[in-house]
Protein backbone atom coordinates (compact mmCIF):
# COMPACT_ATOMS: atom_id res chain seq x y z
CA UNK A 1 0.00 0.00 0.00
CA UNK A 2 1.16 3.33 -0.87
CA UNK A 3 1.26 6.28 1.61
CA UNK A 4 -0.85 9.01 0.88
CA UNK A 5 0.86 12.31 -0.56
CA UNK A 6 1.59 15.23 1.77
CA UNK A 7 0.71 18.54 -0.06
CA UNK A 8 1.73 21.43 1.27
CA UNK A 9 -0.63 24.08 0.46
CA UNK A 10 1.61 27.67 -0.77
CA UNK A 11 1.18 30.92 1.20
CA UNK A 12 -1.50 32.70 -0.20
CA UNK A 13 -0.68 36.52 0.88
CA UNK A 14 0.89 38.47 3.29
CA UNK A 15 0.88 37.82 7.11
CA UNK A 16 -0.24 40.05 9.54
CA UNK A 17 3.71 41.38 10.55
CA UNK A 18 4.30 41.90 6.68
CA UNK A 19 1.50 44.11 7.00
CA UNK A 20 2.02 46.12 9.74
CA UNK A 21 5.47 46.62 8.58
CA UNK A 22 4.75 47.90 5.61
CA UNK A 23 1.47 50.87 7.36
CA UNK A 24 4.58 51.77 9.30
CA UNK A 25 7.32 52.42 6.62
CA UNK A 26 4.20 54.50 5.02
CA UNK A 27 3.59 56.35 8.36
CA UNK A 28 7.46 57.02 8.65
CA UNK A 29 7.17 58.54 5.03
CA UNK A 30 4.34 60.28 5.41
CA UNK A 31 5.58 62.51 8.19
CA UNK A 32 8.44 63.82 6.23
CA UNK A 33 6.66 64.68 3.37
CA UNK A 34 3.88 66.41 4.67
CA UNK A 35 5.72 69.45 6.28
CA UNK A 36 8.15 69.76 3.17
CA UNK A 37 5.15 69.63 1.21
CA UNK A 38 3.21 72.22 3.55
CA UNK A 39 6.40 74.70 3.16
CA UNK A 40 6.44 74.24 -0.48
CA UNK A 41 3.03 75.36 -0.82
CA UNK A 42 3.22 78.64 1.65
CA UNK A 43 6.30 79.43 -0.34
CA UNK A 44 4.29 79.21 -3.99
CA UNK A 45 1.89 80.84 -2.61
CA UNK A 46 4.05 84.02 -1.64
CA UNK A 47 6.01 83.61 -4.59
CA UNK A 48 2.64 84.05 -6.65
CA UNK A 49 1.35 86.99 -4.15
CA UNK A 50 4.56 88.85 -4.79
CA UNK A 51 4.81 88.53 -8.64
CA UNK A 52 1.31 89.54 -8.79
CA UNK A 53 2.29 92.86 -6.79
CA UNK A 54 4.91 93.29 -8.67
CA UNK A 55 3.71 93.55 -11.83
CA UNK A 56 1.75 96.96 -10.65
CA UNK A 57 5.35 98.44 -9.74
CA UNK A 58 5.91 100.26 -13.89
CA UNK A 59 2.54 101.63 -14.04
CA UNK A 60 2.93 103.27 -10.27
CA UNK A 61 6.05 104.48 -11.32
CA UNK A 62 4.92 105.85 -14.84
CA UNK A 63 1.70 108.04 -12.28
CA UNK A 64 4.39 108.56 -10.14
CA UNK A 65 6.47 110.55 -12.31
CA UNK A 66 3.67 112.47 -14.17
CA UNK A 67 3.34 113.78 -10.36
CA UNK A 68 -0.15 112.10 -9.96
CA UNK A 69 -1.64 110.15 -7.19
CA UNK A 70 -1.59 106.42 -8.65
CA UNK A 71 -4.88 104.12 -8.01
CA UNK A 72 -4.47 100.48 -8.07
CA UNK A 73 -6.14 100.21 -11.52
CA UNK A 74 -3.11 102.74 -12.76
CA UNK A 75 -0.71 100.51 -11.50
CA UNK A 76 -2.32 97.81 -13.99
CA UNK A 77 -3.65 95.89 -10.88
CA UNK A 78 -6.60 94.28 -10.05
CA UNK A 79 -7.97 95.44 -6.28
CA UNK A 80 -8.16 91.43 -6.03
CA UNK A 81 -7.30 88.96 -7.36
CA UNK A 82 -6.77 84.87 -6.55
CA UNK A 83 -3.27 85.60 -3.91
CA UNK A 84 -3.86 89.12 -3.20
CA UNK A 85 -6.21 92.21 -1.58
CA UNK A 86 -4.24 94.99 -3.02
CA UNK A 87 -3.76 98.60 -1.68
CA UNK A 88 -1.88 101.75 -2.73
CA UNK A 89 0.01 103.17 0.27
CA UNK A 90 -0.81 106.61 0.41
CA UNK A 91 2.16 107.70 3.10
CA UNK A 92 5.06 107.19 1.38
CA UNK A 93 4.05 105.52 -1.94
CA UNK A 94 3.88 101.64 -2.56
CA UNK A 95 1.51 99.03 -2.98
CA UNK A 96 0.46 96.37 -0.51
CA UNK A 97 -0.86 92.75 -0.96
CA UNK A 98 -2.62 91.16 1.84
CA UNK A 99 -2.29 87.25 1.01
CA UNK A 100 -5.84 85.34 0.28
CA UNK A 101 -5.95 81.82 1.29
CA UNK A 102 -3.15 79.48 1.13
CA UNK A 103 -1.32 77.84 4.52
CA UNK A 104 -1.86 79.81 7.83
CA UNK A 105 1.71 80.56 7.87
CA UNK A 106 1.21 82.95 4.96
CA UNK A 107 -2.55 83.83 4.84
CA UNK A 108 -3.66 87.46 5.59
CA UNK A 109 0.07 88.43 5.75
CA UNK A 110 0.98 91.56 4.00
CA UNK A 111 3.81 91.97 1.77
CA UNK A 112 4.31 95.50 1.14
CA UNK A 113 6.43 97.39 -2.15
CA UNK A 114 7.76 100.67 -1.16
CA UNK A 115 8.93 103.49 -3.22
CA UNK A 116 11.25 106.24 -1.90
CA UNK A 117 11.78 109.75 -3.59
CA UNK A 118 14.44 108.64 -6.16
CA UNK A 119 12.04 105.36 -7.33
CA UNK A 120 13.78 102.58 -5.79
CA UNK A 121 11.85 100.07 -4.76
CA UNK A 122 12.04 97.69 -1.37
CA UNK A 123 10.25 94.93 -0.58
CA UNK A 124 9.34 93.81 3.07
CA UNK A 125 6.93 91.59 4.77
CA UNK A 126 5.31 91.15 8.09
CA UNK A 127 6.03 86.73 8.12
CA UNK A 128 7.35 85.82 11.30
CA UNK A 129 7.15 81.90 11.59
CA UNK A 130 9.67 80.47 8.90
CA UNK A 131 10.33 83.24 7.26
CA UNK A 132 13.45 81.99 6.11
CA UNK A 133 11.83 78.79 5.03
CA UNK A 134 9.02 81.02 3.13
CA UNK A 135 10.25 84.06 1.71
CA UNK A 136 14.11 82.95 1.35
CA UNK A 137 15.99 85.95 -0.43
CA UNK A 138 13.00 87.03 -2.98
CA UNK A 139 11.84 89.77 -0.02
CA UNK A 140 13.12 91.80 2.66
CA UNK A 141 12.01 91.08 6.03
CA UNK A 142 10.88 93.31 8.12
């Protein structure tokens, strides 16, 4: 008589460990990313907000020198738009943009364009928390 045939049946997935391994290594990942990825986007978003400002600077300047008061709409601006609230400072001539939306480390912070007498222009910003991380060399700080 012939003895029967063992068969071993093959693993058919992953165990439990393999599992719980592998939510881990994603978990691991995952909190890296995100704040390097949170970062990048309050930097785009000041990066837009400030090129969007700065577009307005050759039509101010153009008022400017005809010896007129410029408006936002002579500075080629829109008084809002999708990154910025914009303003003319009155004071000492300039434009302002008060960031709309984005990450709370840059929303409702102003970045501000200022003109002096000779029509240089300086950039500065009121971002505290990363600043460094945010604005890097692109604005002043103030």
């Amino acid at each position: 008589m012939k003895a029967p045939k063992i068969v071993k049946k093959a693993q058919a997935g992953f165990t439990l460990i393999e599992l719980m391994i592998v939510v881990a290594i994603i978990g691991i990942l995952a909190a890296v990313a995100i704040p390097a990825y949170q970062n990048y986007v309050a930097k785009s978003k000041f990066a837009a907000a400030l090129s969007e400002v700065s577009a307005g600077k050759t039509g101010f300047d153009v008022k400017m020198n005809e010896g007129a008061d410029p408006t936002i709409a002579d500075a080629g601006l829109q008084a809002t738009t999708k990154n910025c609230s914009m303003a003319v400072v009155a004071s000492n001539g300039g434009l302002t943009c008060t960031i709309i939306g984005g990450p709370t480390s840059v929303a409702t912070h102003i970045i501000t364009l200022g003109r002096d007498a000779n029509g240089v222009w300086t950039c500065s910003h009121d971002i505290t928390t990363d600043a460094a991380k945010i604005v890097g060399t692109s604005c002043g700080g103030s």
